[in-house]
Protein backbone atom coordinates (compact mmCIF):
# COMPACT_ATOMS: atom_id res chain seq x y z
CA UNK A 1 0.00 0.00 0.00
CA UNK A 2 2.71 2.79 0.77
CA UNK A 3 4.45 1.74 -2.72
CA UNK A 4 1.19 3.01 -4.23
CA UNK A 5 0.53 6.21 -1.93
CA UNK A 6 4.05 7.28 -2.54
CA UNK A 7 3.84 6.81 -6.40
CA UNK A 8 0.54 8.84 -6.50
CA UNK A 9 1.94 11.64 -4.58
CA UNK A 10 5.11 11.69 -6.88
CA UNK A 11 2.28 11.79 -9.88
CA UNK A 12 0.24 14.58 -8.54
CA UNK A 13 3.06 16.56 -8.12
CA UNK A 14 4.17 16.29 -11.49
CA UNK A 15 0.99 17.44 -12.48
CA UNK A 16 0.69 20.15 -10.30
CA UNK A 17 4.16 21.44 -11.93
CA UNK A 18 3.60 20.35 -15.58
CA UNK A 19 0.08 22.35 -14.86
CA UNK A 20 1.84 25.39 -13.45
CA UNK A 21 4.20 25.54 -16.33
CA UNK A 22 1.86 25.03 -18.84
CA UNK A 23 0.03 27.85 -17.29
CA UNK A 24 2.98 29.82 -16.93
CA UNK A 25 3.80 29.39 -20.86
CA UNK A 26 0.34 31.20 -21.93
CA UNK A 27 0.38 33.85 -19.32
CA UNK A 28 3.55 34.40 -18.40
CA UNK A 29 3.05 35.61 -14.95
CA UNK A 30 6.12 34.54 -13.66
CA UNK A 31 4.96 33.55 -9.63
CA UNK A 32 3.45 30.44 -11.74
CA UNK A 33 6.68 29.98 -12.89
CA UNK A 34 7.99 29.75 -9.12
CA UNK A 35 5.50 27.51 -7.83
CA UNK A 36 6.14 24.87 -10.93
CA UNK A 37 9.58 25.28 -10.40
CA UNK A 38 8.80 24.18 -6.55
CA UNK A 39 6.43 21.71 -7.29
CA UNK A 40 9.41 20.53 -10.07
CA UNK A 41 11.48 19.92 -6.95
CA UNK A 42 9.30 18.59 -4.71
CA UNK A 43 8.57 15.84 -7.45
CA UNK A 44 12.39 15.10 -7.25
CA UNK A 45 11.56 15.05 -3.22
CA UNK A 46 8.81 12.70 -3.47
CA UNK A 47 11.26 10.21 -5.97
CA UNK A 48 13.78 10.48 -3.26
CA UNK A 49 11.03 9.59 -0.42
CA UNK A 50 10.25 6.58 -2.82
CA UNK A 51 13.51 4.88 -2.84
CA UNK A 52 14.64 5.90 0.65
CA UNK A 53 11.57 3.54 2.18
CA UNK A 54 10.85 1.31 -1.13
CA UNK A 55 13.23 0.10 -3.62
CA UNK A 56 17.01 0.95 -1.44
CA UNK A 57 15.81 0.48 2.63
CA UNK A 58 19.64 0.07 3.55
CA UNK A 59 20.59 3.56 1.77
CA UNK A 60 19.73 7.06 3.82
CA UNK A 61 18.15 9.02 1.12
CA UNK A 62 17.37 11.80 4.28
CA UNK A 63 20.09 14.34 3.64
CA UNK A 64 19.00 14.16 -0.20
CA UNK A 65 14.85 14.76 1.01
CA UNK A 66 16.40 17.08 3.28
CA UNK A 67 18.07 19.40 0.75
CA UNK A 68 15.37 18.99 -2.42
CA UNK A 69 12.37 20.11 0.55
CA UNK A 70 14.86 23.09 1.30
CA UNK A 71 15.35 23.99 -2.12
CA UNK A 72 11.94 23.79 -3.04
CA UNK A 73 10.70 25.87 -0.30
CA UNK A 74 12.98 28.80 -1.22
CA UNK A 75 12.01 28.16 -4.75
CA UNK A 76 8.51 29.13 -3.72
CA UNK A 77 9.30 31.97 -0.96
CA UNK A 78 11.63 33.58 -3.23
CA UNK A 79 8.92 33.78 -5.78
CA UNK A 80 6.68 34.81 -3.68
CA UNK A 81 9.24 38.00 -2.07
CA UNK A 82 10.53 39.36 -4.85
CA UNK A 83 8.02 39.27 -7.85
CA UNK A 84 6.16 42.30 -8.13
CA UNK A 85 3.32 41.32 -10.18
């Protein structure tokens, strides 16, 4: 069952960021551009979740989840900060 959560939730946030940048292409309003650019990440972070407790259980895939949540987060906050739109 958590092979299957853990593959949706890497799924939905692919969506959520190929939706953002699709939406980001016709508008161009570039906080969209931040947030699929975060959700880009936290796809990567969801992947990493995947084979830390899945497919490699002897390998510590933390300090990678770690890093990919951080840089995803200031993805978004810096997006949010400093775009004036």
């Amino acid at each position: 069952m958590a092979e299957t959560i853990y593959t949706l939730c890497i799924l939905t946030s692919l969506a959520c960021a190929w939706l953002l940048f699709a939406s980001y292409r016709r508008t161009r309003y570039r906080l969209l551009f931040w947030s699929g650019s975060c959700f880009a990440v936290m796809t990567l972070n969801n992947l990493f979740l995947l084979l830390d407790k899945i497919v490699f259980p002897n390998i510590d895939f933390l300090p990678a989840r770690l890093i990919s949540a951080l840089v995803a987060i200031s993805l978004l906050l810096y997006g949010l900060i400093y775009e004036k739109e």
